[in-house]
N, C-alpha and C. Protein backbone atom coordinates (compact mmCIF):
# COMPACT_ATOMS: atom_id res chain seq x y z
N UNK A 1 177.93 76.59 115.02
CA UNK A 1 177.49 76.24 116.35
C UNK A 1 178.65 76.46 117.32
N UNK A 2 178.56 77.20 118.38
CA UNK A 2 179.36 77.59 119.74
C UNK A 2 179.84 75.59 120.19
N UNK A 3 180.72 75.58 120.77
CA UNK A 3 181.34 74.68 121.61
C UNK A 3 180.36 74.87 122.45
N UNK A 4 179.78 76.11 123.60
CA UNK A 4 179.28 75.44 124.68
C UNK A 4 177.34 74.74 123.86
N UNK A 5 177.16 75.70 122.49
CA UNK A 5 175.92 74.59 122.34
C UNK A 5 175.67 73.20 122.01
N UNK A 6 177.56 72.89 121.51
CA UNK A 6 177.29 71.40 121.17
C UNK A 6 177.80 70.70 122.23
N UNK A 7 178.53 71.43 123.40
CA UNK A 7 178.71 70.39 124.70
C UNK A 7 177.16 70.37 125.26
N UNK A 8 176.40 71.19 125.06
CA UNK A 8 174.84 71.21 125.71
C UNK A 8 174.11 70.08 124.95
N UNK A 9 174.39 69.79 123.88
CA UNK A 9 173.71 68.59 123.10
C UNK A 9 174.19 67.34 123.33
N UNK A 10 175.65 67.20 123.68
CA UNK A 10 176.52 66.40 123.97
C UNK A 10 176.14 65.65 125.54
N UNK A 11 175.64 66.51 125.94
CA UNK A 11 174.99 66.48 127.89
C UNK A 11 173.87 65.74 127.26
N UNK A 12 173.23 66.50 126.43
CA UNK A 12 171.39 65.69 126.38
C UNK A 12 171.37 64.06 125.39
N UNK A 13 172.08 64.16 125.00
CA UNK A 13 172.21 62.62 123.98
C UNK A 13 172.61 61.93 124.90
N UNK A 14 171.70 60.66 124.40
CA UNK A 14 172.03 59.26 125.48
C UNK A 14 172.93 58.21 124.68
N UNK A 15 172.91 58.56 123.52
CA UNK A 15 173.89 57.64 122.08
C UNK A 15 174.86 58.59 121.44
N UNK A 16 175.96 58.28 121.67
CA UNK A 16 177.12 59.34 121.60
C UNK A 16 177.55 58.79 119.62
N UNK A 17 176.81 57.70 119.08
CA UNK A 17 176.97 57.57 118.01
C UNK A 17 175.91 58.32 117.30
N UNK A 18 174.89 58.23 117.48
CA UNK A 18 173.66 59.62 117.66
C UNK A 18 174.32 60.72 117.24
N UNK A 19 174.92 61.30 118.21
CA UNK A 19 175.54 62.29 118.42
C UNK A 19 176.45 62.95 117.09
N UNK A 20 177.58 62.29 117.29
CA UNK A 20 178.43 62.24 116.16
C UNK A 20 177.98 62.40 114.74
N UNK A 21 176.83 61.34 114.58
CA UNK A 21 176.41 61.89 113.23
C UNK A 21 175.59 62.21 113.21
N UNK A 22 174.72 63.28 114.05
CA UNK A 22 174.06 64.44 113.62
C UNK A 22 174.61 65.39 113.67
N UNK A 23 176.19 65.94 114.20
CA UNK A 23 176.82 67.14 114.58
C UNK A 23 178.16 66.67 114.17
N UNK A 24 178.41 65.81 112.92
CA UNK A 24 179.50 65.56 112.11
C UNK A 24 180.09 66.50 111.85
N UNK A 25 179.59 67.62 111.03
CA UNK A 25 180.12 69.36 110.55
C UNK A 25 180.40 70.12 111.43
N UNK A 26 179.92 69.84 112.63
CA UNK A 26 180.12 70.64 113.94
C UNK A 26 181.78 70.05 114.05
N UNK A 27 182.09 68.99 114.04
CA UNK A 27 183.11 68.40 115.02
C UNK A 27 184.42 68.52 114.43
N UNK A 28 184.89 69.05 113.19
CA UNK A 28 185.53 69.31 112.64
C UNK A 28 186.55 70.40 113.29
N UNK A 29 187.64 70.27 113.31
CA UNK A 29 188.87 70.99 113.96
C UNK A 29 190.07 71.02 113.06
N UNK A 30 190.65 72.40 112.25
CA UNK A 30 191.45 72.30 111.06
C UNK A 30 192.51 72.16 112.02
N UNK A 31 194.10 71.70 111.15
CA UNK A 31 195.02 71.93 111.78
C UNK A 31 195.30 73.48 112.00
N UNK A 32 196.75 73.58 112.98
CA UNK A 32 196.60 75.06 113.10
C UNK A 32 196.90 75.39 111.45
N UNK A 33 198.22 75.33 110.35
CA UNK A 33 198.33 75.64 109.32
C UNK A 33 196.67 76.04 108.32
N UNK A 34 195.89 74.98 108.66
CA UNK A 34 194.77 74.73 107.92
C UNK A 34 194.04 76.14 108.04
N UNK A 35 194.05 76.57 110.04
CA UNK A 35 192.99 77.56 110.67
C UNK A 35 193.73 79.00 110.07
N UNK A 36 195.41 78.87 109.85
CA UNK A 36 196.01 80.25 109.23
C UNK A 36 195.40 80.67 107.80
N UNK A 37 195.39 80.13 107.01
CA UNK A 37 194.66 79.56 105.52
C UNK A 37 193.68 80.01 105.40
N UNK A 38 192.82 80.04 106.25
CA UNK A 38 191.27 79.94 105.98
C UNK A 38 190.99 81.36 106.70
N UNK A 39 191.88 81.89 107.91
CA UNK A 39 191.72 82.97 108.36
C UNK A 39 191.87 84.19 106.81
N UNK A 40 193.13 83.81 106.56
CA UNK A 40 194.04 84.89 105.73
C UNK A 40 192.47 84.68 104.20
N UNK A 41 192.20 83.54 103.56
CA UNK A 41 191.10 83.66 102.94
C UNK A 41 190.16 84.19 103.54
N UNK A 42 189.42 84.43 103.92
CA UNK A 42 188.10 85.45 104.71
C UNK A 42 188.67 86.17 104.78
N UNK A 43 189.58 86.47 105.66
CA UNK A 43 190.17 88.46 105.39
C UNK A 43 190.61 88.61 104.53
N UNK A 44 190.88 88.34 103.49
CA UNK A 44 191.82 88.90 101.92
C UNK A 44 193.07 88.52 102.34
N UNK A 45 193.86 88.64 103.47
CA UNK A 45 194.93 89.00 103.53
C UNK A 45 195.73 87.84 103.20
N UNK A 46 197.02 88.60 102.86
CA UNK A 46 198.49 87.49 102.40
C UNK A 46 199.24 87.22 103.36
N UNK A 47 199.30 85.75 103.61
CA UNK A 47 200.10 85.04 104.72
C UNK A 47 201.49 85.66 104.74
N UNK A 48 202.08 86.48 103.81
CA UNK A 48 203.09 87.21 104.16
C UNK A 48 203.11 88.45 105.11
N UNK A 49 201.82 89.47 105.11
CA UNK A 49 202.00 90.26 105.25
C UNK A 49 201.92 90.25 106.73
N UNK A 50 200.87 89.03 107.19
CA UNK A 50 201.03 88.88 109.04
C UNK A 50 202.30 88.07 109.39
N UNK A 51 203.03 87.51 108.10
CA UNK A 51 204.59 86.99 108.96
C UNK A 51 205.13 88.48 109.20
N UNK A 52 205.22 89.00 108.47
CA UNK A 52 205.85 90.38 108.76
C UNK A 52 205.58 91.03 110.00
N UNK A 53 204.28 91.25 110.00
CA UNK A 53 203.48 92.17 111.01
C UNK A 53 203.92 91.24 112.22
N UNK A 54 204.08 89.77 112.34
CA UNK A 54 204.30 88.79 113.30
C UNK A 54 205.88 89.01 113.49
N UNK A 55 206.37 89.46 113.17
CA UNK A 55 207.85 89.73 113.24
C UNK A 55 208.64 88.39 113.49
N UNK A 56 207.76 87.35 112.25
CA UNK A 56 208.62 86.24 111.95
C UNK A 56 209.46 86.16 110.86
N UNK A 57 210.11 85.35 111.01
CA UNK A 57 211.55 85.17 110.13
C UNK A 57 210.75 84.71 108.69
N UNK A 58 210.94 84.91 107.66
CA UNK A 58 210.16 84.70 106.46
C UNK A 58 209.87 83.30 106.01
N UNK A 59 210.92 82.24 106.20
CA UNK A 59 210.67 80.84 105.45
C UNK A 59 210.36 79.98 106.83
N UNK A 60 210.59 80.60 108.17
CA UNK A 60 209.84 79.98 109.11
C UNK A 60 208.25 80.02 109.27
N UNK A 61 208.19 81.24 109.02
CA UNK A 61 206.57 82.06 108.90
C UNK A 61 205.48 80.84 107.55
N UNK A 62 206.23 80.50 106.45
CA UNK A 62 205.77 79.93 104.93
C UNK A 62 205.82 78.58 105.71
N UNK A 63 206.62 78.33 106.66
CA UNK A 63 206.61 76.77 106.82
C UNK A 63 205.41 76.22 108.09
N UNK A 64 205.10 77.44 108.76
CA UNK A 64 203.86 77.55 109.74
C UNK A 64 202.73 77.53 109.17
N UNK A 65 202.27 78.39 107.73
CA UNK A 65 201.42 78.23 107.32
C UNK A 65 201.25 76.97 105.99
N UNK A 66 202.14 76.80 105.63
CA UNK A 66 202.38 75.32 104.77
C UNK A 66 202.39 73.87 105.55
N UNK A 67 202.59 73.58 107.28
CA UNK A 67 201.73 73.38 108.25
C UNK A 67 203.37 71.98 108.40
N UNK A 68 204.68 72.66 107.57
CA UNK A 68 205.68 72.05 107.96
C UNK A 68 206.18 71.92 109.23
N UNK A 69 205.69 72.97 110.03
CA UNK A 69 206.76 73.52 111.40
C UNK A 69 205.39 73.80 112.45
N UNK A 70 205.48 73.24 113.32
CA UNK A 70 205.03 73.44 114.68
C UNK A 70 204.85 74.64 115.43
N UNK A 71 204.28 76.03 115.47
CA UNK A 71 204.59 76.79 116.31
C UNK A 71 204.83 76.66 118.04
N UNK A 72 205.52 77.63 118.75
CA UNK A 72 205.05 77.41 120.23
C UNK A 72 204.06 77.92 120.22
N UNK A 73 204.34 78.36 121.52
CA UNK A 73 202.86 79.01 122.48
C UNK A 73 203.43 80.61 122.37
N UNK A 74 204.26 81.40 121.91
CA UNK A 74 204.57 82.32 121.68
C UNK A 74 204.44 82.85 120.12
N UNK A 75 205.16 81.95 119.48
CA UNK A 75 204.63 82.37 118.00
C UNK A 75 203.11 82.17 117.49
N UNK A 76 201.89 81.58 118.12
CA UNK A 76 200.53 81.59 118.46
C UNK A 76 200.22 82.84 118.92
N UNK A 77 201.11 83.54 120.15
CA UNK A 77 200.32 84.75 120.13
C UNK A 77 200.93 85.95 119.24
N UNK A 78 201.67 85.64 119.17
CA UNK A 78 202.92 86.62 118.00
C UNK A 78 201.62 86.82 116.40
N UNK A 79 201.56 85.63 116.18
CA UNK A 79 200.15 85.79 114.90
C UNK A 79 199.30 86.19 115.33
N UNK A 80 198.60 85.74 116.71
CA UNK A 80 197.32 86.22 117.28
C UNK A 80 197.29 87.89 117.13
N UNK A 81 198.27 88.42 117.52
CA UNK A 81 198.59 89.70 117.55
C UNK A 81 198.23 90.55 116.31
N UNK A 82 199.10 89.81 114.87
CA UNK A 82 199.50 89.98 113.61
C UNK A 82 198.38 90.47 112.98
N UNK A 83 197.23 89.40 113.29
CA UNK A 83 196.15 89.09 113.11
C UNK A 83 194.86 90.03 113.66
N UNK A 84 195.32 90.93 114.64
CA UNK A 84 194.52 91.61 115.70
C UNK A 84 193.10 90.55 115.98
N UNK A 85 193.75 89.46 116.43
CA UNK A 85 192.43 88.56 116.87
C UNK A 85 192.37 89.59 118.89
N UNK A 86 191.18 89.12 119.19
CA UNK A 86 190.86 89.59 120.19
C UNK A 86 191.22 88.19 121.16
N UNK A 87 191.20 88.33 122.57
CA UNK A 87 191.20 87.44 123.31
C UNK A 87 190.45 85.70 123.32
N UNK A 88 189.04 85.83 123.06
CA UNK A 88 188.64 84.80 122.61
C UNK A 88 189.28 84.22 121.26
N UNK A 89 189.27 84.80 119.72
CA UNK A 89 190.44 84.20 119.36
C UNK A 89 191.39 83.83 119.31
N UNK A 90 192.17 84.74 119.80
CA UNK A 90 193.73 83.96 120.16
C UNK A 90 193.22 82.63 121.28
N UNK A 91 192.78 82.60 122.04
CA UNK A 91 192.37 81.53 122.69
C UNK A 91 191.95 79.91 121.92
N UNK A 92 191.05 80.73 121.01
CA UNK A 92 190.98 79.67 120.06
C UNK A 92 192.30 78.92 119.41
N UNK A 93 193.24 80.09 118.86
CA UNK A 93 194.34 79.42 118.52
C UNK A 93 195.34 79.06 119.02
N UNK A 94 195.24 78.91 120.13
CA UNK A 94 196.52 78.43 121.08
C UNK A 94 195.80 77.33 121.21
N UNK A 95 194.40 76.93 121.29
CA UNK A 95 193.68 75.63 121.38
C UNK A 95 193.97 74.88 120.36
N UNK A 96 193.63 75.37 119.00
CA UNK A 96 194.08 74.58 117.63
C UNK A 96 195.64 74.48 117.79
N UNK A 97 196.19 75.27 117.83
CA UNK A 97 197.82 74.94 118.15
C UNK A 97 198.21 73.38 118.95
N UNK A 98 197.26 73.48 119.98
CA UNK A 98 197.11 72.59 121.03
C UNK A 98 198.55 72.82 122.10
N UNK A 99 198.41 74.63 122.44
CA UNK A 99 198.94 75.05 123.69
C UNK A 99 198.24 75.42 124.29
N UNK A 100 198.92 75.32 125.71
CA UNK A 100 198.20 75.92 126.62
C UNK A 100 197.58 77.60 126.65
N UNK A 101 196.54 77.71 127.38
CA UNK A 101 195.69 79.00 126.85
C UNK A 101 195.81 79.89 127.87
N UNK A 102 196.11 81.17 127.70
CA UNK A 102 196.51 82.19 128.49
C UNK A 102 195.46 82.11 129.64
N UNK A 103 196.06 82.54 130.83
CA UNK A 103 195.87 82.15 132.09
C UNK A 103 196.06 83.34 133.19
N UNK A 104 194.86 84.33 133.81
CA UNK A 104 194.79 85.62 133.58
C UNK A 104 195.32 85.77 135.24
N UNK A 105 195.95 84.70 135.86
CA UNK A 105 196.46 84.64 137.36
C UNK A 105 197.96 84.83 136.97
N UNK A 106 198.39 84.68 135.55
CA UNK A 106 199.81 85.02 135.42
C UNK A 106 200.54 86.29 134.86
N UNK A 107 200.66 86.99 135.66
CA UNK A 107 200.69 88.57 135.12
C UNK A 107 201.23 88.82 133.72
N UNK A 108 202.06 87.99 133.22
CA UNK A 108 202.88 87.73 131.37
C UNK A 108 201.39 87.72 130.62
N UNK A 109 200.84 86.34 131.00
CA UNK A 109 199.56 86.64 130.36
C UNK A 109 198.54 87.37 130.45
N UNK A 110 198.42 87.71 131.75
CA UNK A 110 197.23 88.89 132.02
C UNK A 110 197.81 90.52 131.29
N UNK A 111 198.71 90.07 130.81
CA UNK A 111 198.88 91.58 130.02
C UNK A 111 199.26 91.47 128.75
N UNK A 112 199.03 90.00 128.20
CA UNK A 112 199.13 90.05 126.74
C UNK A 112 197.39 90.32 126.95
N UNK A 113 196.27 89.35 127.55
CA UNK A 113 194.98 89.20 127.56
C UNK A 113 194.43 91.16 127.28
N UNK A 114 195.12 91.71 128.53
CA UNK A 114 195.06 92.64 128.36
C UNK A 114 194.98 93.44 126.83
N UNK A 115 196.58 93.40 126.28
CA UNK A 115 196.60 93.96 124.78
C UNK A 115 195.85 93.28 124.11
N UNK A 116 195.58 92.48 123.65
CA UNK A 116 194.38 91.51 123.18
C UNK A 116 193.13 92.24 123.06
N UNK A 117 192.47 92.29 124.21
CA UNK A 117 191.34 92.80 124.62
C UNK A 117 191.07 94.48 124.01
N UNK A 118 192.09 94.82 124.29
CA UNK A 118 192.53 96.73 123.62
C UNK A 118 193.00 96.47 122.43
N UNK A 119 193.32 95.58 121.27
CA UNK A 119 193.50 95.70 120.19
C UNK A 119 195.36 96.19 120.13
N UNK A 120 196.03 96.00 121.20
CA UNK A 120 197.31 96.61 120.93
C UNK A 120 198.61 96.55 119.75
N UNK A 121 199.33 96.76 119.41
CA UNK A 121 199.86 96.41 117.97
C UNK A 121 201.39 95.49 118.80
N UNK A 122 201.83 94.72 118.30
CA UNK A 122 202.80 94.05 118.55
C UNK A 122 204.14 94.68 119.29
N UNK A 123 204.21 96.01 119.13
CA UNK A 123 205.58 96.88 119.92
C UNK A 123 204.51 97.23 120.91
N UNK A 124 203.07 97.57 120.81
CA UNK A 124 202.75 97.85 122.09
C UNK A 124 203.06 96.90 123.17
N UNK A 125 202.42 95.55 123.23
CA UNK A 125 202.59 94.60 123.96
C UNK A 125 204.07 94.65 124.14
N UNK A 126 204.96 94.47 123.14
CA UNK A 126 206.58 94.48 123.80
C UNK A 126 206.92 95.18 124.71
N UNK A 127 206.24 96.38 124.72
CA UNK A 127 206.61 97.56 125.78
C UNK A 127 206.20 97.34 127.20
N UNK A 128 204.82 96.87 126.99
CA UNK A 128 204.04 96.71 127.97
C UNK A 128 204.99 95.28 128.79
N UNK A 129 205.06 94.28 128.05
CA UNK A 129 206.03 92.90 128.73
C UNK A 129 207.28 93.62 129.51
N UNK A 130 208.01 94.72 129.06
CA UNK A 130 208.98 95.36 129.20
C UNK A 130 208.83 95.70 130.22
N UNK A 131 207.90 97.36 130.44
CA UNK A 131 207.81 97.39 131.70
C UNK A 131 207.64 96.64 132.78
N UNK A 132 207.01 96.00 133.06
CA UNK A 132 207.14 94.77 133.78
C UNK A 132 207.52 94.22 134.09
N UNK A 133 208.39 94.47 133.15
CA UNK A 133 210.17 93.38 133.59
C UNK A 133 209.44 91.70 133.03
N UNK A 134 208.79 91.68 132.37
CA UNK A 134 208.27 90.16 131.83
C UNK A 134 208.74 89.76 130.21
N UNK A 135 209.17 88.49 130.21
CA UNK A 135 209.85 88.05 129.06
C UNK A 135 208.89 87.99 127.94
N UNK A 136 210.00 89.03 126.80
CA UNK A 136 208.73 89.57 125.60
C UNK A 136 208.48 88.92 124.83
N UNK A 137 207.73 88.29 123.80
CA UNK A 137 207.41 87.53 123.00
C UNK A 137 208.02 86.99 122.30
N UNK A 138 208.51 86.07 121.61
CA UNK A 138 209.29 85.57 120.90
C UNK A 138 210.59 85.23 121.72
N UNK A 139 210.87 85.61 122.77
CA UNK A 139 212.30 85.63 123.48
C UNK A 139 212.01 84.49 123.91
N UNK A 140 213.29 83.90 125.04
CA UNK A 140 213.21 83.05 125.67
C UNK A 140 211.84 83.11 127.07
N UNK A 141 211.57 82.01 127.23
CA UNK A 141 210.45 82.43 128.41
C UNK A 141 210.24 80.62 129.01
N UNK A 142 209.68 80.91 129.80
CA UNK A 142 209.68 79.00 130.47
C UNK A 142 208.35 78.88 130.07
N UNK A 143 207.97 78.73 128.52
CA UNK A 143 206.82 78.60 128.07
C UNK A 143 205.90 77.32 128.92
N UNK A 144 205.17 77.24 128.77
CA UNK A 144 203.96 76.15 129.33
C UNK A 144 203.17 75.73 127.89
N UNK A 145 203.96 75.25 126.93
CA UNK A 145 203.54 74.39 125.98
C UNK A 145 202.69 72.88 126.17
């Protein structure tokens, strides 16, 4: 079930205990470690091979998905990337992260949204931040965590 169909059910219920337990399975939210896990199971893939592709450091990368270490709001899109999630996903996971979600009035983000949207590979986007003169991923940046 979509978020906006269970906020639409959420509008029509007059008993929010109602609610809850008829859309118990709905309401469920993994941690982010949990949402890496379950991604990498459905795609086959090995949580190593998107630390790599994420151009994370290796026992930082094992400790993100072992759900030891906190990512920012940069290493969220750094996987988002890894991952070739599209815009609505990565969105999703900066939500499970519980960062703030790219914001298409800020040209940094309107041109990751951008690569996102085009499927770009991780040096693309670097290039693209580059030209721009905008601080590239993983670098320093006055994140909005």
């Amino acid at each position: 079930m979509s978020t906006d169909e269970l906020l639409g059910l959420l509008f029509k219920e007059n008993d929010p205990e109602n609610f809850f337990a008829q859309n118990e399975s709905s309401l469920f939210v993994p941690s982010f470690s949990e949402y890496l896990n379950l991604w990498c199971k459905k795609h086959l893939e090995v949580p190593e091979h998107v630390i790599i592709r994420a151009g994370l450091e290796k026992s930082y990368g094992h400790q993100l998905f072992s759900g030891k270490r906190n990512p920012s709001r940069d290493t969220v899109l750094l996987l988002s990337i890894a991952m070739n999630a599209d815009y609505k996903q990565a969105q999703e996971m900066l939500r499970i992260a519980g960062k703030s979600q790219l914001y298409p009035r800020i040209k940094r983000d309107a041109s990751i949204i951008y690569c996102l949207n085009n499927h770009k590979s991780l040096i693309d986007v670097q290039i693209l931040l580059q030209e721009f003169g905008l601080p590239l991923l993983g670098g320093k940046t006055n994140e909005r965590d």
